[in-house]
Protein backbone atom coordinates (compact mmCIF):
# COMPACT_ATOMS: atom_id res chain seq x y z
CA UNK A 1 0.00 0.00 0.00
CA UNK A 2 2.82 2.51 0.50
CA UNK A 3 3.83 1.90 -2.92
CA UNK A 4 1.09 3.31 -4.33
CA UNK A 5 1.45 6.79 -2.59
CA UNK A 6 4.77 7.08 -3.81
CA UNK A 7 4.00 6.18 -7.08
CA UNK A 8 2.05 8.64 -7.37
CA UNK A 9 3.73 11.37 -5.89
CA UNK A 10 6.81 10.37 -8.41
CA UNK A 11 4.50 10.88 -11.24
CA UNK A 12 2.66 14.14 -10.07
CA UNK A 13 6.72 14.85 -9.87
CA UNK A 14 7.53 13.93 -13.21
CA UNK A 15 4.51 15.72 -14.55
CA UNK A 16 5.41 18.77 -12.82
CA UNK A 17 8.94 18.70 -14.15
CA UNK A 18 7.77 18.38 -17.69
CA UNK A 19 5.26 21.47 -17.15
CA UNK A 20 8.18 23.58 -15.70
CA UNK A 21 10.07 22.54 -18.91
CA UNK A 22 7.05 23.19 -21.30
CA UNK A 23 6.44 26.60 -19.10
CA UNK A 24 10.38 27.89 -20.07
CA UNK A 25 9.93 26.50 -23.53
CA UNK A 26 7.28 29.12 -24.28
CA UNK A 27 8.89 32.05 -22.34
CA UNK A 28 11.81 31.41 -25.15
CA UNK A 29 9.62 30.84 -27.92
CA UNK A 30 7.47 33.93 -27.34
CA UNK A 31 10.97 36.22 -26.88
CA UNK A 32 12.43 34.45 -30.01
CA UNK A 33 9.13 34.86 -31.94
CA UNK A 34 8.78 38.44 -30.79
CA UNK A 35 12.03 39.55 -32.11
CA UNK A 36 11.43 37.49 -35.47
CA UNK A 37 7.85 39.27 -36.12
CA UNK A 38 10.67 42.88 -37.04
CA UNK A 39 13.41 41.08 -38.96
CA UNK A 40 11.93 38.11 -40.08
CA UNK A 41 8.35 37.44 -40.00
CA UNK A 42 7.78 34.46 -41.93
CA UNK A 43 10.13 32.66 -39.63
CA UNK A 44 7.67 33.31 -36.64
CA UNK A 45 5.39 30.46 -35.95
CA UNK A 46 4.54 30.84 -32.25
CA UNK A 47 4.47 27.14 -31.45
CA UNK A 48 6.72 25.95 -28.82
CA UNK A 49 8.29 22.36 -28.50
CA UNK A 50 6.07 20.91 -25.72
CA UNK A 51 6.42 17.54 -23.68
CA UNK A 52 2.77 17.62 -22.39
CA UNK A 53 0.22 17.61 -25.30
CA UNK A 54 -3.23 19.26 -25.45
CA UNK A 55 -2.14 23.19 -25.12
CA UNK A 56 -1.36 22.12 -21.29
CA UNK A 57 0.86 24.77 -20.50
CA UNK A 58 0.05 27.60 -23.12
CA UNK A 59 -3.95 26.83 -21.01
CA UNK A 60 -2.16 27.27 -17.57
CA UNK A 61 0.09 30.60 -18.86
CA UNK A 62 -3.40 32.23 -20.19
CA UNK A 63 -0.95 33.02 -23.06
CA UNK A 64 -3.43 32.61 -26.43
CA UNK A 65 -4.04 35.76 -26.58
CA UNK A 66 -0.59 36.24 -26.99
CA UNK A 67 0.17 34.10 -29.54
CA UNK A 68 -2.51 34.84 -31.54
CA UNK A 69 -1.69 38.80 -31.60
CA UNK A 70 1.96 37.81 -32.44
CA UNK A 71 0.90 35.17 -35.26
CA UNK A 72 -1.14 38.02 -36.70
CA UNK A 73 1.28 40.66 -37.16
CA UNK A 74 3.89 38.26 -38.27
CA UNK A 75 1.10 37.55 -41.15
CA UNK A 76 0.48 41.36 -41.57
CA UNK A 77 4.06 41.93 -42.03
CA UNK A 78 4.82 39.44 -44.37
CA UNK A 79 1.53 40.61 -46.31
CA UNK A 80 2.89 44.42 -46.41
CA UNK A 81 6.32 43.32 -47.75
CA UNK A 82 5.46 41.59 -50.58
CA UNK A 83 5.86 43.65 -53.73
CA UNK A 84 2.70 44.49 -55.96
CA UNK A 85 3.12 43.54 -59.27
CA UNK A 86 0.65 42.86 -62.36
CA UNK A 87 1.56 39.08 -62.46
CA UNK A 88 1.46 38.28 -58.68
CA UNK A 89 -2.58 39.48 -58.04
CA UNK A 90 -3.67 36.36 -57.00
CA UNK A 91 -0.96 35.81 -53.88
CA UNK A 92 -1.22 39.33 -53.40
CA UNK A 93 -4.73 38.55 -52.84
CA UNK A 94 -4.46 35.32 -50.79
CA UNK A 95 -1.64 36.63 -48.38
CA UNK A 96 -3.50 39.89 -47.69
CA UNK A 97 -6.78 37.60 -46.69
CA UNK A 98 -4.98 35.58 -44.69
CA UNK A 99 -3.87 38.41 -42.67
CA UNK A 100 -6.62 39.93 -42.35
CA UNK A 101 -8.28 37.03 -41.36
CA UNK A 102 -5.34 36.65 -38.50
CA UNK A 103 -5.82 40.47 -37.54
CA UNK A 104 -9.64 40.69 -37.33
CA UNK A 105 -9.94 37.24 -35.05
CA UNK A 106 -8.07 39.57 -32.48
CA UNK A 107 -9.54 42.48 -32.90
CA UNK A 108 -13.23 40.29 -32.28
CA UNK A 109 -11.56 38.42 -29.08
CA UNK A 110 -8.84 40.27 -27.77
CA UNK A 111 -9.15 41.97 -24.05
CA UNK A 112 -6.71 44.63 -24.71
CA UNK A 113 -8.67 47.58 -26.31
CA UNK A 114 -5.11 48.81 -27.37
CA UNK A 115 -4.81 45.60 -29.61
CA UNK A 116 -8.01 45.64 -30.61
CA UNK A 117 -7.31 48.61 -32.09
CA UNK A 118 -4.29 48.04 -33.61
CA UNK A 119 -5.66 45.27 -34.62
CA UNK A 120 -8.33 46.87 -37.00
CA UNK A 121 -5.91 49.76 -37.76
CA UNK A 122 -3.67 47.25 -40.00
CA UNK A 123 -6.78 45.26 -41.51
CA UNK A 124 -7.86 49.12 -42.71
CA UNK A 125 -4.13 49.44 -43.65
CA UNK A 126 -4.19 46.15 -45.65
CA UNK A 127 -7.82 47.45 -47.44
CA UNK A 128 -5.88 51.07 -48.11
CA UNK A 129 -2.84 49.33 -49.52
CA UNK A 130 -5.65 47.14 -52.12
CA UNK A 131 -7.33 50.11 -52.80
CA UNK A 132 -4.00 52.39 -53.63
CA UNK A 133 -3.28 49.77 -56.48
CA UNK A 134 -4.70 51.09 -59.73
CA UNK A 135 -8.71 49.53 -60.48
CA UNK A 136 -9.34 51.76 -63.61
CA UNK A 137 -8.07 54.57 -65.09
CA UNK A 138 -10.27 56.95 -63.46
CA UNK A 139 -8.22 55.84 -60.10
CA UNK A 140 -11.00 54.89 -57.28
CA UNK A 141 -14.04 54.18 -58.78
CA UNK A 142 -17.78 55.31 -56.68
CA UNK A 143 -18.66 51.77 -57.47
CA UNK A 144 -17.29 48.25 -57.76
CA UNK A 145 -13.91 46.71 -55.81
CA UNK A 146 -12.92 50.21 -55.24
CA UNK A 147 -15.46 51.45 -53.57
CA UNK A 148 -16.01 47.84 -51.50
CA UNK A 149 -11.85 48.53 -50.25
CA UNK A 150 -12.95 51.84 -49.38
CA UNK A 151 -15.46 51.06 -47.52
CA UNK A 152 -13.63 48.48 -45.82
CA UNK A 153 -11.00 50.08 -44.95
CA UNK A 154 -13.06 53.01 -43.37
CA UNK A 155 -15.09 50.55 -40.92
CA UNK A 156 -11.63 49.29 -40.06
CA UNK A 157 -10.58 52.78 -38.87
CA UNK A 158 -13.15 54.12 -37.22
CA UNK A 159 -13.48 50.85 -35.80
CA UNK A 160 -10.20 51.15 -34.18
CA UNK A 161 -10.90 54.73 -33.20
CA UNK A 162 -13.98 53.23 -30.81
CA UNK A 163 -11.61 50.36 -29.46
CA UNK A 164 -9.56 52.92 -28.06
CA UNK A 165 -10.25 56.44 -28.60
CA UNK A 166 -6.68 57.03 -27.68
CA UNK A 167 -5.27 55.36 -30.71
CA UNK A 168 -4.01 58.56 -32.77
CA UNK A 169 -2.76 56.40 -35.40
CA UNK A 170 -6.17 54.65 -36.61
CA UNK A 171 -7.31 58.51 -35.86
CA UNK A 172 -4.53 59.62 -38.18
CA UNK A 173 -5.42 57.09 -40.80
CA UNK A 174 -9.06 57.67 -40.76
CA UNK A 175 -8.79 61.14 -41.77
CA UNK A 176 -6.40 60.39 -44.36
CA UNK A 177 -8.75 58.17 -45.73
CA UNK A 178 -11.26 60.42 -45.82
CA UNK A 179 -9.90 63.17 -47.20
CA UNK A 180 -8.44 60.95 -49.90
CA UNK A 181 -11.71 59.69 -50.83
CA UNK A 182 -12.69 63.35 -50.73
CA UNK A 183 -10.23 64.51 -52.86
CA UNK A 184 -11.36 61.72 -55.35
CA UNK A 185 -14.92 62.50 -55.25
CA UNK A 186 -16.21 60.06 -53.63
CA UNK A 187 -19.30 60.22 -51.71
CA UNK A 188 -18.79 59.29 -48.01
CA UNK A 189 -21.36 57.90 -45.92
CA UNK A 190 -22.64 59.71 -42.96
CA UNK A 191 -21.27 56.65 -40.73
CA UNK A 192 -17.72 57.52 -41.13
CA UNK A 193 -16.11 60.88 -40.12
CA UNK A 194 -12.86 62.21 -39.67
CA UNK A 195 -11.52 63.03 -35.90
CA UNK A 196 -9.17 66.19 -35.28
CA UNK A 197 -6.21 65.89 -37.08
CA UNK A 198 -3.20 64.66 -34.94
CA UNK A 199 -0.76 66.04 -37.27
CA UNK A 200 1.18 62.52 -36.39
CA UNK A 201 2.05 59.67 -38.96
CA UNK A 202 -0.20 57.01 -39.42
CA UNK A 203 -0.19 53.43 -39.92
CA UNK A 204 -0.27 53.92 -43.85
CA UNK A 205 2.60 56.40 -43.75
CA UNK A 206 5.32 54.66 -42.01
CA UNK A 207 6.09 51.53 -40.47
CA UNK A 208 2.99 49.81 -38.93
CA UNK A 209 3.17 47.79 -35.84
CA UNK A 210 6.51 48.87 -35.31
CA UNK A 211 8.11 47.34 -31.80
CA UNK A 212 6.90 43.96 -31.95
């Protein structure tokens, strides 16, 4: 019968051990990852070597949140640096979806109002970039993809701007937006208006998501 006790305790031991191990193997992973989402996106795949199966120890960390937010910037950053070019539409296309797939699953479950937001600032950034490539020679069209990107793009903004009303950059970008749009002649619905300009850069203008 004493056997038995001690059996157990060895394997609550063991277990423990391995959790401790799993634990550390995400604190690097998550660092390492981090630093890869700036230099070299593609390589970041948030998914640490584990000994106990079943998301164990990412559960016990509470750290999906985290890896989600970093898996979608990585995405967003290899979308932005991929060149446009008339014979690459279609992964253009694909990447960009994918990424703003990754971005708005955040932006629905993430806690942090500050991600949120930044969040839906780089799926409008990712609509902005579509609609800056040419759709006609008339540049934006009133109708059609153009107008669809627009729109997107807009409801991406101002969501961000009601996430967190202290984001100045999805501020920024909204009334650049805008005032492109304006300066195009499109019509612009009563649902989306400009803030006060923050005379700072926005997401479109420089590099987004920068630090992580």
């Amino acid at each position: 019968m004493r056997f038995v006790p001690a059996f157990v305790l060895l394997v609550l031991a063991a277990a423990f051990a391995l959790l401790s191990a799993d634990f550390r193997s995400w604190g690097r992973t998550l660092r390492s990852d981090d630093a890869l989402v700036a230099v070299a996106p593609a390589q970041a795949q948030f998914a640490a070597p584990v000994h106990i199966p079943f998301g164990i120890a990412r559960s016990v960390l509470g750290i999906g949140d985290d890896i989600a937010y970093g898996r979608a910037l990585a995405e967003y950053r290899v979308a932005a640096a991929i060149p446009v070019r008339l014979d690459n539409a279609a992964q253009v296309a694909a990447v960009h979806t994918l990424a703003e797939n990754e971005l708005a699953a955040v932006a629905r479950t993430s806690g942090n109002p500050q991600r949120a937001s930044q969040a839906e600032t780089l799926v409008g950034v990712l609509s902005f970039a579509d609609l800056a490539q040419p759709v006609g020679v008339g540049g934006i069209r009133p109708t059609g993809i153009g107008r669809s990107q627009a729109d997107a793009a807009l409801a991406s903004f101002d969501t961000a701007v009601r996430e967190n009303p202290d984001d100045v950059t999805a501020k920024y970008d909204l009334e650049l937006l805008l005032r492109a749009l304006l300066v195009q002649g499109t019509r612009i619905g009563p649902a989306s208006q400009a803030g006060p300009s923050t005379g700072r850069h926005g997401a479109g203008g420089g590099q987004p998501g920068s630090g992580y």
